[in-house]
PDB file of N, CA and C in Angstrom:
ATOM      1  N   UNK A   1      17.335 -17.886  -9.817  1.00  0.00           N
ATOM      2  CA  UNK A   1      16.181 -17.007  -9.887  1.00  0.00           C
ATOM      3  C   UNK A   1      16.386 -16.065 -11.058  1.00  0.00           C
ATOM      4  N   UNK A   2      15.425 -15.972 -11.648  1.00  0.00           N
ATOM      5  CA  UNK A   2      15.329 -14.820 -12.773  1.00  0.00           C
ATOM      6  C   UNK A   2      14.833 -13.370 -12.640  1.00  0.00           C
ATOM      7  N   UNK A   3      14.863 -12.570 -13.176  1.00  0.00           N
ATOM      8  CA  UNK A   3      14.198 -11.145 -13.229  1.00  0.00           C
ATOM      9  C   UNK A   3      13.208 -11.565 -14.308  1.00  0.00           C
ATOM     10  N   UNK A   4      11.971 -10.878 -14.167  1.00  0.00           N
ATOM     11  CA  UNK A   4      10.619 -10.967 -14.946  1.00  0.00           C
ATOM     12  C   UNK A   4      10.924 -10.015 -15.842  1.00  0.00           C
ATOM     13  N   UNK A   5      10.204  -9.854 -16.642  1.00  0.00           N
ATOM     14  CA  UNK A   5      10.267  -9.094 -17.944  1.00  0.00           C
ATOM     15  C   UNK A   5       9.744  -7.184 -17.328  1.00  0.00           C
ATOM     16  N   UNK A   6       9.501  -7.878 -16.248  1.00  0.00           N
ATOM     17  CA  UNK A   6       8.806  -6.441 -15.505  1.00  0.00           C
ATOM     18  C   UNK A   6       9.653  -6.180 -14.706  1.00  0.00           C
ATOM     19  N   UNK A   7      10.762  -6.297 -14.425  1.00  0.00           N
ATOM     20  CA  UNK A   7      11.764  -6.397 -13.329  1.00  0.00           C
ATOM     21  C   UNK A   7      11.632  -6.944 -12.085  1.00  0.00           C
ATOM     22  N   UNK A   8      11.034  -8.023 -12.047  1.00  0.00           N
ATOM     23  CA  UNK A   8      10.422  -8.576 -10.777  1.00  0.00           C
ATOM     24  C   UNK A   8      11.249  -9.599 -10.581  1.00  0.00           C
ATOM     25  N   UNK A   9      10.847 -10.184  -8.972  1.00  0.00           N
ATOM     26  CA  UNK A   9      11.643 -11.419  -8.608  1.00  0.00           C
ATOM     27  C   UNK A   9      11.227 -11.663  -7.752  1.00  0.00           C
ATOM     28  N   UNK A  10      11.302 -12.644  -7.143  1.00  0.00           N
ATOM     29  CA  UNK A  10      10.387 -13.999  -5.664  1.00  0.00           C
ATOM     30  C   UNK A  10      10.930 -13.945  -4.882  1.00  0.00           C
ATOM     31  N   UNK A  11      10.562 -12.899  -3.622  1.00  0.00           N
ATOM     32  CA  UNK A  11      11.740 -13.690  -2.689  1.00  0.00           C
ATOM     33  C   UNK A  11      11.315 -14.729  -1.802  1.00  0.00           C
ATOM     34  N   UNK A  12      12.336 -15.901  -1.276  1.00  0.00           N
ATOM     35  CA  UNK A  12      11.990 -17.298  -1.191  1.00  0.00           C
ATOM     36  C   UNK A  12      11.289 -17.137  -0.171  1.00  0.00           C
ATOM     37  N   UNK A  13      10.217 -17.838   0.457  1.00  0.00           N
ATOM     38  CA  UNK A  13       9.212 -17.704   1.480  1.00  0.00           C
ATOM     39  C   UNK A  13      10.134 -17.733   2.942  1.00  0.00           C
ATOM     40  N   UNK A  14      11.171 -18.500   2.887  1.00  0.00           N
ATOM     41  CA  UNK A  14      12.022 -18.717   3.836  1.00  0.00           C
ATOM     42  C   UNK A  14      12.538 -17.126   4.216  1.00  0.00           C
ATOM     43  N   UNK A  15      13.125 -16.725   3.429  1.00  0.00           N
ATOM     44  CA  UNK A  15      14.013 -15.056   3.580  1.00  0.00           C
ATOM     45  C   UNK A  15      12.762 -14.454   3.780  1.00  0.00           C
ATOM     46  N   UNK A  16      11.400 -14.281   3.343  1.00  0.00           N
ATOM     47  CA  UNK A  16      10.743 -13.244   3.991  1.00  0.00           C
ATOM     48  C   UNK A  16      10.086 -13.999   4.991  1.00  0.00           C
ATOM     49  N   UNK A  17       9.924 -14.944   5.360  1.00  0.00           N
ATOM     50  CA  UNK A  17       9.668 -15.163   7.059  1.00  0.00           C
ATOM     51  C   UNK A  17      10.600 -14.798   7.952  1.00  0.00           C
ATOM     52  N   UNK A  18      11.928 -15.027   7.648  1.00  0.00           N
ATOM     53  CA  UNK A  18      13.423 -14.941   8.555  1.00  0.00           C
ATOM     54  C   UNK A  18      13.264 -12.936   8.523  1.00  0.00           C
ATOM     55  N   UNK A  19      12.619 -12.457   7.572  1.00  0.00           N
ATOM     56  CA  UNK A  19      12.700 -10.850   8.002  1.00  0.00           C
ATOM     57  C   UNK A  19      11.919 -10.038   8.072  1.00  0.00           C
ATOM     58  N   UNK A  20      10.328 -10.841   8.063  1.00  0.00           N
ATOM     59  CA  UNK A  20       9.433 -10.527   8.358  1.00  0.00           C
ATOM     60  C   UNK A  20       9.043  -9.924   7.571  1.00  0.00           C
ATOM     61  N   UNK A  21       8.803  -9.880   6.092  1.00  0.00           N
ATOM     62  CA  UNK A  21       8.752  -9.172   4.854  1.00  0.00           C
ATOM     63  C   UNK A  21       7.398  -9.438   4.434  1.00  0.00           C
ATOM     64  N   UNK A  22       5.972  -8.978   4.889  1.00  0.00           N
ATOM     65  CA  UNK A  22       4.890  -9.575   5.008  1.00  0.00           C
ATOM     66  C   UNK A  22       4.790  -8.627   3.814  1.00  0.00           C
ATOM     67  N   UNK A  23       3.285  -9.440   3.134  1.00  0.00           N
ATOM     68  CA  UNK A  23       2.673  -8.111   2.116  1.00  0.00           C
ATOM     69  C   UNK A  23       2.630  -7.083   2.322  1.00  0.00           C
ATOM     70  N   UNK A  24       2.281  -6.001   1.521  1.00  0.00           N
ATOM     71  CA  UNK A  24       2.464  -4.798   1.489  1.00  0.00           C
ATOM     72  C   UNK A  24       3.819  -3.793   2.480  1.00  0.00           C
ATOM     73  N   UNK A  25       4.955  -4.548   2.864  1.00  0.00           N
ATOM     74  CA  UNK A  25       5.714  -4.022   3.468  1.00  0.00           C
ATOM     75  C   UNK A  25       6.636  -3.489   2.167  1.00  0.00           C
ATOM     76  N   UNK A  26       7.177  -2.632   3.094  1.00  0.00           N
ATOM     77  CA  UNK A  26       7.890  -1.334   2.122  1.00  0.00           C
ATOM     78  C   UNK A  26       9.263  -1.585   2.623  1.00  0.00           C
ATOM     79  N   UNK A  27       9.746  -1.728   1.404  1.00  0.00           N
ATOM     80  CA  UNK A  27      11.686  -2.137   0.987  1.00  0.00           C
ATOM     81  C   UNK A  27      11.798  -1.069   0.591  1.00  0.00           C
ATOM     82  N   UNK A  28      13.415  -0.849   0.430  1.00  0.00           N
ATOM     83  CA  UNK A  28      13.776   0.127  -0.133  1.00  0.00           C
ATOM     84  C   UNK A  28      15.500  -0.569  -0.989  1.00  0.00           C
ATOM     85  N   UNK A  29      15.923  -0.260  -2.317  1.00  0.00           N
ATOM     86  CA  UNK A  29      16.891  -1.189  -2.558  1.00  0.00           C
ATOM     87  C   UNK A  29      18.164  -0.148  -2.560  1.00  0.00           C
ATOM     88  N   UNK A  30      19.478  -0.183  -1.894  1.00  0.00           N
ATOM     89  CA  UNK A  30      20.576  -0.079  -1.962  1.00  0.00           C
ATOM     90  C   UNK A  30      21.685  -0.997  -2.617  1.00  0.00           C
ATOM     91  N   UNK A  31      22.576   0.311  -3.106  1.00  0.00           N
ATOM     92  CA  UNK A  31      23.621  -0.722  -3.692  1.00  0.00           C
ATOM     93  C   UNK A  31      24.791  -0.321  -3.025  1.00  0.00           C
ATOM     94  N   UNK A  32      25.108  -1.528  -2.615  1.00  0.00           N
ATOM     95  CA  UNK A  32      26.867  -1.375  -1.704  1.00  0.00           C
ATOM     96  C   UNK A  32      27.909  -2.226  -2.275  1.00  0.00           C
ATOM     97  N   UNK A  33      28.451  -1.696  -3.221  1.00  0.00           N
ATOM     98  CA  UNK A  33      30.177  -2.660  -3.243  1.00  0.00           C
ATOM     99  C   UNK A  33      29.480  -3.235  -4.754  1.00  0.00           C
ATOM    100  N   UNK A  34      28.789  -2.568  -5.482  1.00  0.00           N
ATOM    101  CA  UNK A  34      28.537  -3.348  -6.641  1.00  0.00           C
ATOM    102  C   UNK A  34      27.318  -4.449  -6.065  1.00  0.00           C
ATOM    103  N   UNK A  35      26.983  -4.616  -5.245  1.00  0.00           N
ATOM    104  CA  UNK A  35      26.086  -5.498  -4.733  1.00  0.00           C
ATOM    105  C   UNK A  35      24.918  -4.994  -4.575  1.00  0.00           C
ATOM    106  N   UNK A  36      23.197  -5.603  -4.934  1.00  0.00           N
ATOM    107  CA  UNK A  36      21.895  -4.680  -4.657  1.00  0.00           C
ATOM    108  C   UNK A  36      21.695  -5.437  -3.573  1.00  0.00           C
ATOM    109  N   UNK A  37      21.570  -4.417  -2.234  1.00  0.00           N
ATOM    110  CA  UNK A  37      20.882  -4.843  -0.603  1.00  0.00           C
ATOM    111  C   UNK A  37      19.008  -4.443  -0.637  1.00  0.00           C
ATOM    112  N   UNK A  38      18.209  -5.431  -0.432  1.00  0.00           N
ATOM    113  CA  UNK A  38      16.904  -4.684  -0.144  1.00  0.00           C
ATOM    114  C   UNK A  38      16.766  -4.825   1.610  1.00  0.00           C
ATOM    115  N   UNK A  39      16.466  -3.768   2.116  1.00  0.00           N
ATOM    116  CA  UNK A  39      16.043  -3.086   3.463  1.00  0.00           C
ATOM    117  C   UNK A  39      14.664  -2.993   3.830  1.00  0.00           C
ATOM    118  N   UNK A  40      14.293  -3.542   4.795  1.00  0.00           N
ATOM    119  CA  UNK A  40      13.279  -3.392   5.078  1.00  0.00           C
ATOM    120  C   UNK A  40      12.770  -1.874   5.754  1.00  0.00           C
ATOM    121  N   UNK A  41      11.704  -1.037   5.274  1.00  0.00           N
ATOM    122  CA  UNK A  41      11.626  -0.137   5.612  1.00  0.00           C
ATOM    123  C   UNK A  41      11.391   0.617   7.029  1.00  0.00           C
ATOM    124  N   UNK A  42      11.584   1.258   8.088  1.00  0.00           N
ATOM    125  CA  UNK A  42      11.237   1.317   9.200  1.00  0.00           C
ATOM    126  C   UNK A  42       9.565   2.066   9.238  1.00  0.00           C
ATOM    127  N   UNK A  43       8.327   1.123   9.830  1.00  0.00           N
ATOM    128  CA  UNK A  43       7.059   1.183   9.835  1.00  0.00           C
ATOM    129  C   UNK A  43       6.980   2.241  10.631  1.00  0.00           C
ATOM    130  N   UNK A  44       6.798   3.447   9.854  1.00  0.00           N
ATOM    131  CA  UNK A  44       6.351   5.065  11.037  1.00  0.00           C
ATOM    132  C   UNK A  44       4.600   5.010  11.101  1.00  0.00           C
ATOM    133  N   UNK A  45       4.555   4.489  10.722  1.00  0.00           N
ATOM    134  CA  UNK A  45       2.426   4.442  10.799  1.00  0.00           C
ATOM    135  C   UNK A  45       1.812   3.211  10.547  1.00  0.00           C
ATOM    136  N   UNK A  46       0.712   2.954  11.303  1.00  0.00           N
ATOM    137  CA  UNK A  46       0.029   1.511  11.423  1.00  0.00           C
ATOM    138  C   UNK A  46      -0.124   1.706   9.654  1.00  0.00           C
ATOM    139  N   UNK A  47      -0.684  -0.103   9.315  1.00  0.00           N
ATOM    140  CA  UNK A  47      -1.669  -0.012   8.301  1.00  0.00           C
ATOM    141  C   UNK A  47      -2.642   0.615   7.573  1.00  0.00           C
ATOM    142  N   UNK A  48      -2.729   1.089   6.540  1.00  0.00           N
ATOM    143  CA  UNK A  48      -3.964   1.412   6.498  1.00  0.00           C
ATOM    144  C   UNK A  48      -3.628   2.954   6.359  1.00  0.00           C
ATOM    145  N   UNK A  49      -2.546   3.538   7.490  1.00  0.00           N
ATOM    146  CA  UNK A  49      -2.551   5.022   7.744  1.00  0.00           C
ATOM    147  C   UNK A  49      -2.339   5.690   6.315  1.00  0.00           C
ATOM    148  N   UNK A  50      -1.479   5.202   5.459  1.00  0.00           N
ATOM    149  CA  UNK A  50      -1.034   5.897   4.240  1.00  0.00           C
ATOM    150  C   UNK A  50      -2.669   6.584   3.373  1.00  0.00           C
ATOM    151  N   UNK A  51      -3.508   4.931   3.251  1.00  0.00           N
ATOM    152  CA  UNK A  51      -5.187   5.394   2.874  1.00  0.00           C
ATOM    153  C   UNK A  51      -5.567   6.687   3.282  1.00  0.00           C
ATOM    154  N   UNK A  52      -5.229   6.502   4.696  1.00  0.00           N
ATOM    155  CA  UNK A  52      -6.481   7.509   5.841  1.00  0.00           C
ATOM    156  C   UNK A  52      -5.557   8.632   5.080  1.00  0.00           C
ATOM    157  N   UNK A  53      -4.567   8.807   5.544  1.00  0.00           N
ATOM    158  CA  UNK A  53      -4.118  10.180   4.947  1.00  0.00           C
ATOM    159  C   UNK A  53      -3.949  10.723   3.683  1.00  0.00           C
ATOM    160  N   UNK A  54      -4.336   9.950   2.639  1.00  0.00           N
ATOM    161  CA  UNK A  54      -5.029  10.387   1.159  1.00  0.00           C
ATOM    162  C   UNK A  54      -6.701  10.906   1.242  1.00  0.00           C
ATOM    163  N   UNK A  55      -7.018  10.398   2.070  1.00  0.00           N
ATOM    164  CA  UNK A  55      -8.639  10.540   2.257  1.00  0.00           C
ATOM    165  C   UNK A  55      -8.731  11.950   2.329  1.00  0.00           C
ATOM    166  N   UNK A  56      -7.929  12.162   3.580  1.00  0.00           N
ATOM    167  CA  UNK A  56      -7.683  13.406   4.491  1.00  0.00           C
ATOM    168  C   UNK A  56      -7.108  14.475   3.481  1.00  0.00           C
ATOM    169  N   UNK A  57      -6.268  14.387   2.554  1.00  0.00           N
ATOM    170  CA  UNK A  57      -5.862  15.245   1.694  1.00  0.00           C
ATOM    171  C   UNK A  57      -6.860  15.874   0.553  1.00  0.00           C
ATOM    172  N   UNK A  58      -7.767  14.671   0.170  1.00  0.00           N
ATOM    173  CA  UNK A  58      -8.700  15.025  -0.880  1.00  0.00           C
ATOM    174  C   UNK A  58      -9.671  15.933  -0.832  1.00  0.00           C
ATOM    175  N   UNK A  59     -10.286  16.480  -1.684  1.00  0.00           N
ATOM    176  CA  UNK A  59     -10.739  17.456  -1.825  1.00  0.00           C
ATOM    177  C   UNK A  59     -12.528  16.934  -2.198  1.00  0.00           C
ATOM    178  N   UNK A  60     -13.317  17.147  -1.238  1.00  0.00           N
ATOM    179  CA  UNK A  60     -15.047  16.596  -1.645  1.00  0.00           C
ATOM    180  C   UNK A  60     -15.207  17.149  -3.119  1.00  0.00           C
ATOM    181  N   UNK A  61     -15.788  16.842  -3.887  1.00  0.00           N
ATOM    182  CA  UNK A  61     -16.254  17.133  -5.260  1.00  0.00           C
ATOM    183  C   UNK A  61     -17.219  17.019  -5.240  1.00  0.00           C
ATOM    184  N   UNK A  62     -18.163  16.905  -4.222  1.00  0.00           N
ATOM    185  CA  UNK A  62     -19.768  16.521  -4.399  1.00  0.00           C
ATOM    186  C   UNK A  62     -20.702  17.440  -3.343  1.00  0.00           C
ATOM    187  N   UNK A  63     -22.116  17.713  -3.599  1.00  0.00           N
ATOM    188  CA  UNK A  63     -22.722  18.794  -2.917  1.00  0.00           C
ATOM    189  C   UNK A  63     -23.717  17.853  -2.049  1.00  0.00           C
ATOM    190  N   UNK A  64     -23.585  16.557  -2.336  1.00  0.00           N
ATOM    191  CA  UNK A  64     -24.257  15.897  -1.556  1.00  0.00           C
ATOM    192  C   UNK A  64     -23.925  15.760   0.151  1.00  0.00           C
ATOM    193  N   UNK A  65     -24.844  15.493   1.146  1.00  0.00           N
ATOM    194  CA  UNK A  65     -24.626  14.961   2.483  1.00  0.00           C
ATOM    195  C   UNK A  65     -24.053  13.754   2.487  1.00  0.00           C
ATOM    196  N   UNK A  66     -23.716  13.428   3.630  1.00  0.00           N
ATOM    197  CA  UNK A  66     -23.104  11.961   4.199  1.00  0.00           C
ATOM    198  C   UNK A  66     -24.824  11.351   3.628  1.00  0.00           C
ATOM    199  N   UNK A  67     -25.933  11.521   4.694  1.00  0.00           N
ATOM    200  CA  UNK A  67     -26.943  11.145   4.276  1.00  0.00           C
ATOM    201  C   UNK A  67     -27.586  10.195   2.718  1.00  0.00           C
ATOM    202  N   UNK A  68     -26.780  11.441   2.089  1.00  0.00           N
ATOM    203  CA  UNK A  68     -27.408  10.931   0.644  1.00  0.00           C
ATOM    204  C   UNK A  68     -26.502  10.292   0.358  1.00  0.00           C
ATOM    205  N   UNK A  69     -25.116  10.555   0.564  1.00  0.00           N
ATOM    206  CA  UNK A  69     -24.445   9.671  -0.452  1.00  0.00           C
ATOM    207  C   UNK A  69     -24.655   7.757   0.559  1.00  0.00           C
ATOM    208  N   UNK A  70     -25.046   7.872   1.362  1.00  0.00           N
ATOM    209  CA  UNK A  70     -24.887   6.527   2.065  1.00  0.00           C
ATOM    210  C   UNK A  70     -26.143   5.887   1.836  1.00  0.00           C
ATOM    211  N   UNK A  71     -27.209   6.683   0.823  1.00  0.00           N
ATOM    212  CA  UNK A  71     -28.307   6.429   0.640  1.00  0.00           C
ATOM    213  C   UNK A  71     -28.192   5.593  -0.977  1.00  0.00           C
ATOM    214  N   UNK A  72     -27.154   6.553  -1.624  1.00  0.00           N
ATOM    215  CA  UNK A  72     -26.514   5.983  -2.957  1.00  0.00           C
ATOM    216  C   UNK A  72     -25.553   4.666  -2.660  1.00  0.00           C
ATOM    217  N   UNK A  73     -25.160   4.607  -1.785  1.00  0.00           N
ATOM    218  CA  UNK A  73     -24.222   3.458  -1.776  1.00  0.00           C
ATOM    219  C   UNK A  73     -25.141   1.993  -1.659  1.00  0.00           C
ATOM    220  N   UNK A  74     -26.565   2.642  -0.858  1.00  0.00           N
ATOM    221  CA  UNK A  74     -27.396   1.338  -0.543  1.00  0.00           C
ATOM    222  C   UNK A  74     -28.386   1.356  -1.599  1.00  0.00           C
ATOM    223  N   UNK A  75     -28.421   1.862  -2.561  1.00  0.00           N
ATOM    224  CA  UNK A  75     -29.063   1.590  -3.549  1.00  0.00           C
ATOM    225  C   UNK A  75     -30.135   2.293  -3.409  1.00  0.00           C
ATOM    226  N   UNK A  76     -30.762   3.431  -2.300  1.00  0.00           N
ATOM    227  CA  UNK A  76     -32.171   3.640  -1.980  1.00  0.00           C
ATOM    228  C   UNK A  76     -32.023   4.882  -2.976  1.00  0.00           C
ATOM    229  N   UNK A  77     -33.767   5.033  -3.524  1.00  0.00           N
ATOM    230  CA  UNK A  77     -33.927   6.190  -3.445  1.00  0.00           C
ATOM    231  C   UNK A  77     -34.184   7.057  -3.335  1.00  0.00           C
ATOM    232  N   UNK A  78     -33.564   8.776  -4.017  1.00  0.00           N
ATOM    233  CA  UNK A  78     -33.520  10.058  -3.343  1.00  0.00           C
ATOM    234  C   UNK A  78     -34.794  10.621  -3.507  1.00  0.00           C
ATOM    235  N   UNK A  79     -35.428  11.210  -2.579  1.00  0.00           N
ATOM    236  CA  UNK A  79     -36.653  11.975  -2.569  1.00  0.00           C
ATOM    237  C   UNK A  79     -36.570  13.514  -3.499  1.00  0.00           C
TER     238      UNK A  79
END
């Protein structure tokens, strides 16, 4: 196996079935004894939660209602 020019590498479909290393799961890489270990991260929040809690942090920038803006999303328009 090679390193990509981006520092990347494959891991074999076999090793992430055997550790359950699904997309978007979060490794973390250690080095022990001169050796690099990747760890699978321990999951403290469903899917998705990391999103919700950026949402939750952000700050509205707009003077519009739910109303209107769901009126902009469907293309209608504003009176």
């Amino acid at each position: 196996m090679r390193i990509t020019s981006k520092g990347q590498v494959t891991i074999p479909l076999g090793i992430r079935e055997q550790c359950g290393l699904l997309p978007h799961t979060r490794v973390r890489f250690v080095v022990e004894g001169g050796r690099v270990v990747i760890e699978k991260e321990a999951q403290e929040t469903s899917p998705g939660s990391e999103g919700v809690q950026r949402l939750r942090r952000a700050r509205l920038r707009t003077r519009l209602s739910t109303d209107e803006l769901l009126a902009l999303t469907r293309g209608e328009e504003q009176p």
